[in-house]
PDB file of N, CA and C in Angstrom:
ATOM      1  N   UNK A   1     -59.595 -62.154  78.485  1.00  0.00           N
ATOM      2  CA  UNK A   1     -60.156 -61.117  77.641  1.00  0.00           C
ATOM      3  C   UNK A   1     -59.384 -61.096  76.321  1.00  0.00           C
ATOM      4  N   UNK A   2     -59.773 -60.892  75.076  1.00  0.00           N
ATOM      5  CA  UNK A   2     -59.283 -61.160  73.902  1.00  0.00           C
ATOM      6  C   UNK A   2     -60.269 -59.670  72.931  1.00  0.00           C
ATOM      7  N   UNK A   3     -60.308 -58.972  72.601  1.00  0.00           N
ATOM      8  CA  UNK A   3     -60.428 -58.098  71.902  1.00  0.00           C
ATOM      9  C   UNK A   3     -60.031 -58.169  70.009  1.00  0.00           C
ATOM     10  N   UNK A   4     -60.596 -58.476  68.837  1.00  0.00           N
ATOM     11  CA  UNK A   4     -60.593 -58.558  67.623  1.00  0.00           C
ATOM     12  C   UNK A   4     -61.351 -57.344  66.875  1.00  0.00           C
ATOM     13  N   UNK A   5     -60.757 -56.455  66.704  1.00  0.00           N
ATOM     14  CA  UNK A   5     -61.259 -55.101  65.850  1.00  0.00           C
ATOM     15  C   UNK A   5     -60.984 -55.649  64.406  1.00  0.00           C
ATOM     16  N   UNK A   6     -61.611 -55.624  63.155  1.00  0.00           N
ATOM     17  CA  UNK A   6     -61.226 -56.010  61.870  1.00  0.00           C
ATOM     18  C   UNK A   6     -60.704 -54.802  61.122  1.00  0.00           C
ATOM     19  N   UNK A   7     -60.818 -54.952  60.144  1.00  0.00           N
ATOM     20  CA  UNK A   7     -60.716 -53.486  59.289  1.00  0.00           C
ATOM     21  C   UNK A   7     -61.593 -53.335  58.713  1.00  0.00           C
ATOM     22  N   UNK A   8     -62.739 -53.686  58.425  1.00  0.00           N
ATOM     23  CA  UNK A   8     -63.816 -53.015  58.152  1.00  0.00           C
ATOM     24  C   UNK A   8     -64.308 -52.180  58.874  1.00  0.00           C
ATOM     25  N   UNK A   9     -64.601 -52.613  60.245  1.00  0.00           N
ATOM     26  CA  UNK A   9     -64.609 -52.074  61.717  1.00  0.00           C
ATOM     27  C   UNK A   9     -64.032 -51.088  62.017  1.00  0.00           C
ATOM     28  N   UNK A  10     -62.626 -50.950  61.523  1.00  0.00           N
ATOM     29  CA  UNK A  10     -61.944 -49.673  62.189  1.00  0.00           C
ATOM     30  C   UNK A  10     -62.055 -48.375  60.838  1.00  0.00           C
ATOM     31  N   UNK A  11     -62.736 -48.814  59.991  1.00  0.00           N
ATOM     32  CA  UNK A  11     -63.173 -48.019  58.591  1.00  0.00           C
ATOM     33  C   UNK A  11     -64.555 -47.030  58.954  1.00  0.00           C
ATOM     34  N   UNK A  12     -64.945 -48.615  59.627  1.00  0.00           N
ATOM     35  CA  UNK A  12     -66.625 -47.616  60.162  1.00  0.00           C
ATOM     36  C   UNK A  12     -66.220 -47.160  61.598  1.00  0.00           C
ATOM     37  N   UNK A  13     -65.236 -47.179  61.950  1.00  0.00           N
ATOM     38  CA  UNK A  13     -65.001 -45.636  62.937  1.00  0.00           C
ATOM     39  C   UNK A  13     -64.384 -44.763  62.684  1.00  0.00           C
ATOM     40  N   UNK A  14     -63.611 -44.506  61.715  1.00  0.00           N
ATOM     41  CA  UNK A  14     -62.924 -43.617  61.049  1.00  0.00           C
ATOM     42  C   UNK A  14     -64.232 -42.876  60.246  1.00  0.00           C
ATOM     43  N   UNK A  15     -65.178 -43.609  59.500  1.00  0.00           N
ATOM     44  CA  UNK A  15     -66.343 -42.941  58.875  1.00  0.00           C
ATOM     45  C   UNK A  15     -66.881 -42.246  60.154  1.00  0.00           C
ATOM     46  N   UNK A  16     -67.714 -42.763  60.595  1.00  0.00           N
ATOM     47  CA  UNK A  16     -68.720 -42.715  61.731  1.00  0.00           C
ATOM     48  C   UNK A  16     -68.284 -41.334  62.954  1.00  0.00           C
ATOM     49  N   UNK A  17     -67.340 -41.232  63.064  1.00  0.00           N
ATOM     50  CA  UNK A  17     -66.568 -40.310  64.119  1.00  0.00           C
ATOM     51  C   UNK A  17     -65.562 -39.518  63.444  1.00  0.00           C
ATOM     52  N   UNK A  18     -65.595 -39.626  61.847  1.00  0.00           N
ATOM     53  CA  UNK A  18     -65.137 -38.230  61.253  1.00  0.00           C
ATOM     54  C   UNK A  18     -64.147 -37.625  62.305  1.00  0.00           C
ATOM     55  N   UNK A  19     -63.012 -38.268  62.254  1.00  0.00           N
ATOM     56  CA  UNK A  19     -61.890 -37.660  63.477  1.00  0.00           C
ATOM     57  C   UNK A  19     -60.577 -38.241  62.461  1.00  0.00           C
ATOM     58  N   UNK A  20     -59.376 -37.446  62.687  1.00  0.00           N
ATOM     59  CA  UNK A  20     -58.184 -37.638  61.588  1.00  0.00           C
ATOM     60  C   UNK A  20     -57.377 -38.801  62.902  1.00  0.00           C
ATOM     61  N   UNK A  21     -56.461 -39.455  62.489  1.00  0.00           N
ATOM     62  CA  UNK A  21     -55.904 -40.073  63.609  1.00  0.00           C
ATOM     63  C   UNK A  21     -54.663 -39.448  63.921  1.00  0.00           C
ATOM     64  N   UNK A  22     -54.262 -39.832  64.781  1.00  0.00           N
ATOM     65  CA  UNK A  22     -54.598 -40.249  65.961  1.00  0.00           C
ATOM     66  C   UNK A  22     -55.722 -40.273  66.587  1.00  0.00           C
ATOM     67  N   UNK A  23     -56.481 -41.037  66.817  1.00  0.00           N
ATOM     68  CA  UNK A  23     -57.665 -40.501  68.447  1.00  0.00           C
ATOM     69  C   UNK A  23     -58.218 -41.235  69.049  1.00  0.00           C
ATOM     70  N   UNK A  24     -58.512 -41.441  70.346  1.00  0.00           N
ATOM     71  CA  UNK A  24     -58.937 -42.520  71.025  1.00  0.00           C
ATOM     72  C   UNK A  24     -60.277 -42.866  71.314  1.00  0.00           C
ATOM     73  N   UNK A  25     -60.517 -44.326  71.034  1.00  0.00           N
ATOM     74  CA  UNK A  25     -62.322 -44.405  71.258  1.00  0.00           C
ATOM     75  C   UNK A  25     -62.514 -45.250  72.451  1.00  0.00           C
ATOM     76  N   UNK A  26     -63.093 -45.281  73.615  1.00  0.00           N
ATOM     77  CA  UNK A  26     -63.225 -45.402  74.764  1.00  0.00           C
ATOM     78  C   UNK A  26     -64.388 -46.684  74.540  1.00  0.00           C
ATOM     79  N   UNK A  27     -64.417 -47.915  74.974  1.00  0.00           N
ATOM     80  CA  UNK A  27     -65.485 -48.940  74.218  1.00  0.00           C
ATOM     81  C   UNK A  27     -66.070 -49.018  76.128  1.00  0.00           C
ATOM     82  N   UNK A  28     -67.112 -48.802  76.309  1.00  0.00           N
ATOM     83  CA  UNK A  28     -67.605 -49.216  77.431  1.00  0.00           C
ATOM     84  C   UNK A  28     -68.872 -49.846  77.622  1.00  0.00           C
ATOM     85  N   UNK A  29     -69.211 -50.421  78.481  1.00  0.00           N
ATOM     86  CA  UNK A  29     -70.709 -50.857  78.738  1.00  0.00           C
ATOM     87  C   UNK A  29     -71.411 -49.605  79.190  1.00  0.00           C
ATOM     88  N   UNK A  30     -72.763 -50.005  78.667  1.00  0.00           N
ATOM     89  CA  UNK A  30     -74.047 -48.991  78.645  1.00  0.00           C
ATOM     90  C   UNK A  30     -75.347 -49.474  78.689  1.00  0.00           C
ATOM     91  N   UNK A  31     -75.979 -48.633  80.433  1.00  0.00           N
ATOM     92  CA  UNK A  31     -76.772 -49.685  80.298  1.00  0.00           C
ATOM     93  C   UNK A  31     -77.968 -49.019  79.616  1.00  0.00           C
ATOM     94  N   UNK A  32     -78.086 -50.077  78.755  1.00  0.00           N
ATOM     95  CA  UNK A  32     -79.062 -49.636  77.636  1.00  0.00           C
ATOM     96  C   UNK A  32     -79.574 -50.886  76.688  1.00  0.00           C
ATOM     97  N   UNK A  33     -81.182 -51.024  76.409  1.00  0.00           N
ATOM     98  CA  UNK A  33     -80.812 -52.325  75.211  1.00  0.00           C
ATOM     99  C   UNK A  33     -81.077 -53.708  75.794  1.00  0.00           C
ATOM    100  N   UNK A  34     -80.995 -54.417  74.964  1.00  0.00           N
ATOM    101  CA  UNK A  34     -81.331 -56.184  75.353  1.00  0.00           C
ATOM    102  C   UNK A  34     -80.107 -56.639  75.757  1.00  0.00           C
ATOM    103  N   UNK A  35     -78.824 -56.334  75.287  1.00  0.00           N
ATOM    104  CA  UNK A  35     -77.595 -56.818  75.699  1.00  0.00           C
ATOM    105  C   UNK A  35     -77.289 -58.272  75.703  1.00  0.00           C
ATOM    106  N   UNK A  36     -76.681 -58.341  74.590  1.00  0.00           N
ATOM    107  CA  UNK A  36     -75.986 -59.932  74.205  1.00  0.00           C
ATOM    108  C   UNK A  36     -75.371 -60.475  75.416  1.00  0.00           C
ATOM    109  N   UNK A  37     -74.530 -59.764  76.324  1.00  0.00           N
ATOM    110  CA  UNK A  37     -73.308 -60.265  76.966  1.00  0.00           C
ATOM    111  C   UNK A  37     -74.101 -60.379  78.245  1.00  0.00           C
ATOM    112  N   UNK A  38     -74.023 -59.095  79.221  1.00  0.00           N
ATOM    113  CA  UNK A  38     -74.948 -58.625  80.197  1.00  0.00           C
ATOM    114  C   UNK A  38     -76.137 -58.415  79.834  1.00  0.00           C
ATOM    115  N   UNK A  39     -77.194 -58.530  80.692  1.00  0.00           N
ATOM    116  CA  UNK A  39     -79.012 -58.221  80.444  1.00  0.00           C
ATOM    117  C   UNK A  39     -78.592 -56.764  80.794  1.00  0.00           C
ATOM    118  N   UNK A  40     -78.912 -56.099  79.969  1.00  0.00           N
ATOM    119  CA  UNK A  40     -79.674 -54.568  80.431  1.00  0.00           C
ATOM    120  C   UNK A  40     -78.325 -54.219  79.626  1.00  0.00           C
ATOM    121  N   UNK A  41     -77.256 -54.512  79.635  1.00  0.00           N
ATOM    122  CA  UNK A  41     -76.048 -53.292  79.137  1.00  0.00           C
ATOM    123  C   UNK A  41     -75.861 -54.002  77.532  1.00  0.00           C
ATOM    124  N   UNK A  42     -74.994 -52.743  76.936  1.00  0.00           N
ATOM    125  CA  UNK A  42     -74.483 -52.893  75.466  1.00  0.00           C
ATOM    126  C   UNK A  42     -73.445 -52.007  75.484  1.00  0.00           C
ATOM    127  N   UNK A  43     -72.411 -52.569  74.543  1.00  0.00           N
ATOM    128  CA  UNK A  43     -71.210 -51.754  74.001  1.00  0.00           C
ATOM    129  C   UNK A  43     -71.418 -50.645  73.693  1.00  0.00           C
ATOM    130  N   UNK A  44     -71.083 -49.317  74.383  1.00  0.00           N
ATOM    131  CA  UNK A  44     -71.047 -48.229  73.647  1.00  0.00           C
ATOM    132  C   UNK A  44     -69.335 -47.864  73.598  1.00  0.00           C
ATOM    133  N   UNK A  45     -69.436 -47.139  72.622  1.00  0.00           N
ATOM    134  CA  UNK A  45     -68.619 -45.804  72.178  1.00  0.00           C
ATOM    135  C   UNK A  45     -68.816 -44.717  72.506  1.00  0.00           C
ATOM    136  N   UNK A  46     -67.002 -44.140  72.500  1.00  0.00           N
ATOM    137  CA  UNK A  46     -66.971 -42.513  72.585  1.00  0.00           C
ATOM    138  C   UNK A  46     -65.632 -42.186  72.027  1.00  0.00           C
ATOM    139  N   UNK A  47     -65.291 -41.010  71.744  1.00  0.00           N
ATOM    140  CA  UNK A  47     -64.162 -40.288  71.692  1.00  0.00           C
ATOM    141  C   UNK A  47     -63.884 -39.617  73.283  1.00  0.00           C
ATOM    142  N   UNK A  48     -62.845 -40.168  73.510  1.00  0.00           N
ATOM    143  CA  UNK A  48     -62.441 -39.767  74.930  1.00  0.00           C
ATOM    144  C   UNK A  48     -60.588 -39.792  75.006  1.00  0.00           C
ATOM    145  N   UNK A  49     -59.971 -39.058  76.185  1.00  0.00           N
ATOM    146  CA  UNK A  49     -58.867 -39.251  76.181  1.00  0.00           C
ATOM    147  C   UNK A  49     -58.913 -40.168  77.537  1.00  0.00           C
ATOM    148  N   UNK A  50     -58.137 -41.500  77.320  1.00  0.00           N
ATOM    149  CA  UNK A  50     -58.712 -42.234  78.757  1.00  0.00           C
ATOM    150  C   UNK A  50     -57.517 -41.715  80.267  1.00  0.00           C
ATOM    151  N   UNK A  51     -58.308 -42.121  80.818  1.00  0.00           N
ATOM    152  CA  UNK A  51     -57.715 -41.207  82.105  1.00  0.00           C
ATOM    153  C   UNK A  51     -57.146 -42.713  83.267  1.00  0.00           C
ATOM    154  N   UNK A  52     -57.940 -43.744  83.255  1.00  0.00           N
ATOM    155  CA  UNK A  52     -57.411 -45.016  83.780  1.00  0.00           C
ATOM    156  C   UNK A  52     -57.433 -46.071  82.960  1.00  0.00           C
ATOM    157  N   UNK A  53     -56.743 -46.257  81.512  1.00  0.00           N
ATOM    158  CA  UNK A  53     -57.045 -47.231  80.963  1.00  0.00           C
ATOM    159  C   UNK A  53     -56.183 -48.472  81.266  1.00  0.00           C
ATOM    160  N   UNK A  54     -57.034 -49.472  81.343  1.00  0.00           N
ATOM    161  CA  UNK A  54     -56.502 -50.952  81.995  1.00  0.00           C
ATOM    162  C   UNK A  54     -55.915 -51.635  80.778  1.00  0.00           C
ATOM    163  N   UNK A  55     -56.649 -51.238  79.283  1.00  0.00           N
ATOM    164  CA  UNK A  55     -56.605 -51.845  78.268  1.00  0.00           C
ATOM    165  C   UNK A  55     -56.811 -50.908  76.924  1.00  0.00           C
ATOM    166  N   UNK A  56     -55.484 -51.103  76.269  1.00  0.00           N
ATOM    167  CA  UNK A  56     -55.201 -50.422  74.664  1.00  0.00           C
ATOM    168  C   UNK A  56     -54.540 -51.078  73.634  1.00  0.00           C
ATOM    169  N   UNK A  57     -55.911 -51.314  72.807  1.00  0.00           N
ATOM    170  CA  UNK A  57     -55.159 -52.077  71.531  1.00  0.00           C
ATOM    171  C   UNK A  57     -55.445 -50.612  70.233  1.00  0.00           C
ATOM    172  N   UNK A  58     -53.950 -50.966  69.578  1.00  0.00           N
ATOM    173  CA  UNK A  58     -53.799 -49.882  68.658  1.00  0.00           C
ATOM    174  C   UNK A  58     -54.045 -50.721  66.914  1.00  0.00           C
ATOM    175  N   UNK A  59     -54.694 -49.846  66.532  1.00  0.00           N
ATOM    176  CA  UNK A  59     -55.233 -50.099  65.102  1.00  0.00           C
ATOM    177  C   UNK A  59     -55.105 -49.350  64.199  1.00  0.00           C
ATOM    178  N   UNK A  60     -54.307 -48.892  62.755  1.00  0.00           N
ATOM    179  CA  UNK A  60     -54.431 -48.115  62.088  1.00  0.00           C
ATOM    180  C   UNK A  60     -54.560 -46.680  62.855  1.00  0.00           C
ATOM    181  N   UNK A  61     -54.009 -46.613  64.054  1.00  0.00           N
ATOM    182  CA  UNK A  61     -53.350 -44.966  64.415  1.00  0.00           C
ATOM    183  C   UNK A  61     -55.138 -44.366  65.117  1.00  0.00           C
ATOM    184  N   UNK A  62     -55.949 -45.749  65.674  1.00  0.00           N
ATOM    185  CA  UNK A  62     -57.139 -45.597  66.730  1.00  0.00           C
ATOM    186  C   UNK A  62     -56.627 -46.422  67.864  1.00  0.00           C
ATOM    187  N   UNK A  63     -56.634 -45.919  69.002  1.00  0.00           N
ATOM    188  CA  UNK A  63     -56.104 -46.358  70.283  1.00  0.00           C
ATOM    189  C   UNK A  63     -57.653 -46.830  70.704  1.00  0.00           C
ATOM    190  N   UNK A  64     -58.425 -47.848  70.621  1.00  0.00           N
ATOM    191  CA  UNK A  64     -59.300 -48.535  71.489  1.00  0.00           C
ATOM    192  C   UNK A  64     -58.653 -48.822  72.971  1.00  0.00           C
ATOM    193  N   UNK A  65     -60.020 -48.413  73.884  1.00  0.00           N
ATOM    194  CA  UNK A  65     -59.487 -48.824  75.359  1.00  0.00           C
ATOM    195  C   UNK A  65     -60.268 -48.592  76.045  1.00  0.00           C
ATOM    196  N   UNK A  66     -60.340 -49.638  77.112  1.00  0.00           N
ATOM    197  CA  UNK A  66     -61.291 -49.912  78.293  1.00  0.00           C
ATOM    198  C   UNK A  66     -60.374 -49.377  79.311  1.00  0.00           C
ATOM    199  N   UNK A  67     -61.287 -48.233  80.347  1.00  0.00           N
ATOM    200  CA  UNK A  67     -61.008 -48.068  81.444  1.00  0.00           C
ATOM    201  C   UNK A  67     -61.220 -49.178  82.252  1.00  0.00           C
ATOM    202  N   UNK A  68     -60.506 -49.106  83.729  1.00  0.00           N
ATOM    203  CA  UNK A  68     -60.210 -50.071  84.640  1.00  0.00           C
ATOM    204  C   UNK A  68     -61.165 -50.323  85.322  1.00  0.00           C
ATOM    205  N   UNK A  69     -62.306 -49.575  85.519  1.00  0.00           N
ATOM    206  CA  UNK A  69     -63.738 -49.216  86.407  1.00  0.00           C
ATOM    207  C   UNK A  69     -64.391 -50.739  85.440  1.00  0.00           C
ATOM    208  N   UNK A  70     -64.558 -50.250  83.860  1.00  0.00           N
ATOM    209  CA  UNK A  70     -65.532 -50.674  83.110  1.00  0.00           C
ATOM    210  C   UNK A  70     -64.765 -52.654  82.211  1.00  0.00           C
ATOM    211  N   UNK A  71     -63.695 -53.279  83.042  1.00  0.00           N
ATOM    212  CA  UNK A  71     -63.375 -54.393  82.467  1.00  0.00           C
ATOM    213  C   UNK A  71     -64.176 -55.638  82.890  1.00  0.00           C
ATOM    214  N   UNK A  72     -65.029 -55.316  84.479  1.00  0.00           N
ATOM    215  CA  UNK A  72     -65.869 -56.265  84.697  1.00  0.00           C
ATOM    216  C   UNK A  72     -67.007 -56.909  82.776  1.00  0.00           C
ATOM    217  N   UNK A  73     -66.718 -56.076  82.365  1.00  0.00           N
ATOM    218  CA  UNK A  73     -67.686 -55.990  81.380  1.00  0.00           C
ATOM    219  C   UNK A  73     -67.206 -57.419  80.493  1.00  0.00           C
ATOM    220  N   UNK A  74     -65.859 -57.104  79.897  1.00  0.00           N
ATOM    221  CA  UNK A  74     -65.014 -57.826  79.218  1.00  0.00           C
ATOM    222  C   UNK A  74     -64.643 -58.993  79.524  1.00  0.00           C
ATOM    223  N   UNK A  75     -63.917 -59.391  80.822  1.00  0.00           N
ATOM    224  CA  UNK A  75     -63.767 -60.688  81.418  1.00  0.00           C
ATOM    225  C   UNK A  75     -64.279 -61.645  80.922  1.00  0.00           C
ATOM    226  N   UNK A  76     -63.474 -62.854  81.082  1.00  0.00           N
ATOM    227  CA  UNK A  76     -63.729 -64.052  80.454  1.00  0.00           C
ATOM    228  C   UNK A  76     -64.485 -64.198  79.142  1.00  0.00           C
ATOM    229  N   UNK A  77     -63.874 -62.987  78.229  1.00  0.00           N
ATOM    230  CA  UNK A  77     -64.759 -63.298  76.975  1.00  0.00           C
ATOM    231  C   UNK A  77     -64.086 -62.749  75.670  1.00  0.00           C
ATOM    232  N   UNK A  78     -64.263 -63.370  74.354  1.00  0.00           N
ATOM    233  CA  UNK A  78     -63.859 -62.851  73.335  1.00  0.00           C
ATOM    234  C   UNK A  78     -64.779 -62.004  72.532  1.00  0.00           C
ATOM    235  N   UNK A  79     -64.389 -60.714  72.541  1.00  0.00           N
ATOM    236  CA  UNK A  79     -65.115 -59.587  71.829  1.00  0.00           C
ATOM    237  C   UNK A  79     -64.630 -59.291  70.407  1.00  0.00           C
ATOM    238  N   UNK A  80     -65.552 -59.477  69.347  1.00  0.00           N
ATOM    239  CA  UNK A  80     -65.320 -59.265  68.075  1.00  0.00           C
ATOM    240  C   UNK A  80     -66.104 -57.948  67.284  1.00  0.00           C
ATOM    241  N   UNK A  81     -65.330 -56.711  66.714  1.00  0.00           N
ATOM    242  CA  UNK A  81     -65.999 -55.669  66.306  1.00  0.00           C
ATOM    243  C   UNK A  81     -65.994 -56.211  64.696  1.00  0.00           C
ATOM    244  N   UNK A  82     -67.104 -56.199  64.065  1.00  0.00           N
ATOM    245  CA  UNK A  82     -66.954 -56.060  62.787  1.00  0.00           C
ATOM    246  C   UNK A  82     -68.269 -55.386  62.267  1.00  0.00           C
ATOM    247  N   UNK A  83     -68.315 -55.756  60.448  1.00  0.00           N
ATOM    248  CA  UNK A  83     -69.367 -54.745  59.920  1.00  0.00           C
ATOM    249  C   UNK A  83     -70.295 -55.468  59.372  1.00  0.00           C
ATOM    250  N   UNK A  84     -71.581 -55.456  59.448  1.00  0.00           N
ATOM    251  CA  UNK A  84     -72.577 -56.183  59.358  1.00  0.00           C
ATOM    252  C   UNK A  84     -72.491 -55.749  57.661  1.00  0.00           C
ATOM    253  N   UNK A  85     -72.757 -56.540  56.739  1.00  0.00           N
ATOM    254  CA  UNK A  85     -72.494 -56.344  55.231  1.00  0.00           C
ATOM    255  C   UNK A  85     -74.027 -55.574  54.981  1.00  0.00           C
ATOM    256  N   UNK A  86     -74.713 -56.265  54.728  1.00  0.00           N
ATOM    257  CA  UNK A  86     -76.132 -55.912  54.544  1.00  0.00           C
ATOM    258  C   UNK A  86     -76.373 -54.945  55.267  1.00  0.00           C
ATOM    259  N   UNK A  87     -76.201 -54.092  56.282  1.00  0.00           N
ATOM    260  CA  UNK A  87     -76.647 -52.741  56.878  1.00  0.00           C
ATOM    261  C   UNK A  87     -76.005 -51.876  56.763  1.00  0.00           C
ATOM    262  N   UNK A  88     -74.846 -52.478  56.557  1.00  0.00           N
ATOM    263  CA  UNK A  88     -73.047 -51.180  56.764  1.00  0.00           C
ATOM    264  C   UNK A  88     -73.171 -50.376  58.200  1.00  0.00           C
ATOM    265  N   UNK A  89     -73.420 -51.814  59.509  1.00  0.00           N
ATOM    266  CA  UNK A  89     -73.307 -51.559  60.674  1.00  0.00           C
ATOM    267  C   UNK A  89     -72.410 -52.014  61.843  1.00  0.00           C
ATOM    268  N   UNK A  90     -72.169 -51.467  62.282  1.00  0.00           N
ATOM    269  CA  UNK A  90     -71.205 -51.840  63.147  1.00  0.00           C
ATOM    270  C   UNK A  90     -71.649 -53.066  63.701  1.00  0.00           C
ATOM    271  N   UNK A  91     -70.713 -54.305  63.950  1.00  0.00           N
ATOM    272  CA  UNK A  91     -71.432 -55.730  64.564  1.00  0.00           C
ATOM    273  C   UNK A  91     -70.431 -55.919  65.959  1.00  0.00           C
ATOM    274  N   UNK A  92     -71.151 -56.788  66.767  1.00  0.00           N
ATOM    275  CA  UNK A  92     -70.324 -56.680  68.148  1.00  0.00           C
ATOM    276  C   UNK A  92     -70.885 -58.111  68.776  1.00  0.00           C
ATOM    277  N   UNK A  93     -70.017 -59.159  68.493  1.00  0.00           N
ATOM    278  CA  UNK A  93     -70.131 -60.559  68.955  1.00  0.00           C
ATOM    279  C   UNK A  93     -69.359 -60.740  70.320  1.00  0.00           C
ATOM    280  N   UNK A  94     -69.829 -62.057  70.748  1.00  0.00           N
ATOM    281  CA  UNK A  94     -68.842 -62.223  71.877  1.00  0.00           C
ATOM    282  C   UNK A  94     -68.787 -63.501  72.564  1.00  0.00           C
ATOM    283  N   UNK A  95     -67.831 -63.908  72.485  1.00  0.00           N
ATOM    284  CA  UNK A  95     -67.956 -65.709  72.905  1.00  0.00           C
ATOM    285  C   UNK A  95     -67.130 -66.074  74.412  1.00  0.00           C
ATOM    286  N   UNK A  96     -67.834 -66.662  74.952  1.00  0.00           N
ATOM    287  CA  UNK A  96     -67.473 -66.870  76.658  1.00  0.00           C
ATOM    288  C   UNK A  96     -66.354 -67.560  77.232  1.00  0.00           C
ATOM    289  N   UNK A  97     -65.283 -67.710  77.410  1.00  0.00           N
ATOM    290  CA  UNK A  97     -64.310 -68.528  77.587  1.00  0.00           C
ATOM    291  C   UNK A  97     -64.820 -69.491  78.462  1.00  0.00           C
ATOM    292  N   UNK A  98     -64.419 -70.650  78.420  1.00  0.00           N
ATOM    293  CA  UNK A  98     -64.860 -71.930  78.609  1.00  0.00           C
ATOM    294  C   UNK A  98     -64.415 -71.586  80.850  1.00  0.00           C
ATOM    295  N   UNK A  99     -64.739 -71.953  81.931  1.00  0.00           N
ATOM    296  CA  UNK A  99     -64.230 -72.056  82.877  1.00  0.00           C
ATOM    297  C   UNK A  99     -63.108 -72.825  82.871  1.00  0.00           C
ATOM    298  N   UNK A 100     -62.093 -72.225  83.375  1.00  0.00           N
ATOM    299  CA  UNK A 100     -60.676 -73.380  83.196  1.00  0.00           C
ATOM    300  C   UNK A 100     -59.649 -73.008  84.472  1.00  0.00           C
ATOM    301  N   UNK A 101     -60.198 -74.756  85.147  1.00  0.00           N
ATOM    302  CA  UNK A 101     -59.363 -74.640  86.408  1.00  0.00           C
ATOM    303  C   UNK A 101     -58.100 -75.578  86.550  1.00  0.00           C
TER     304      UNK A 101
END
């Protein structure tokens, strides 16, 4: 699992969720949507204080983090948050780690 937040990215959550920092955004699957990664689920967001987090990367004073329930999601893959230029939207890529035995 490899996680890449940019700074554009962590600009449009600082916009978007109008919250001063410190504060934590909870990134989970949702099933909802066509879903790049999984069929049926997509990345959502929240403001949450996490209660089992397996995983916290800190950014400009935003604690991103996956609870321990929701990492099936993440596994074997590189997740990239950035900002789509032309929409000024949040973008959410993700590339599969190769099987390696």
């Amino acid at each position: 699992m490899f996680i890449t937040i940019d700074e554009k990215a962590v600009n449009w959550f600082e916009k978007e969720f109008e919250f001063n920092n410190p504060f934590s955004i909870r990134m989970y699957p949702q099933y909802a949507g066509f879903g790049e990664k999984h069929k049926g689920y997509s990345l959502a967001f929240s403001i949450e204080t996490p209660a089992n987090a397996a995983f916290t990367k800190q950014v400009n004073g935003i604690a991103f983090y996956i609870e321990e329930n929701d990492m099936w999601f993440f596994e074997d893959t590189e997740t990239y948050l950035s900002v789509d230029q032309l929409l000024n939207e949040l973008q959410v890529t993700y590339k599969e780690f190769g099987n390696v035995h």
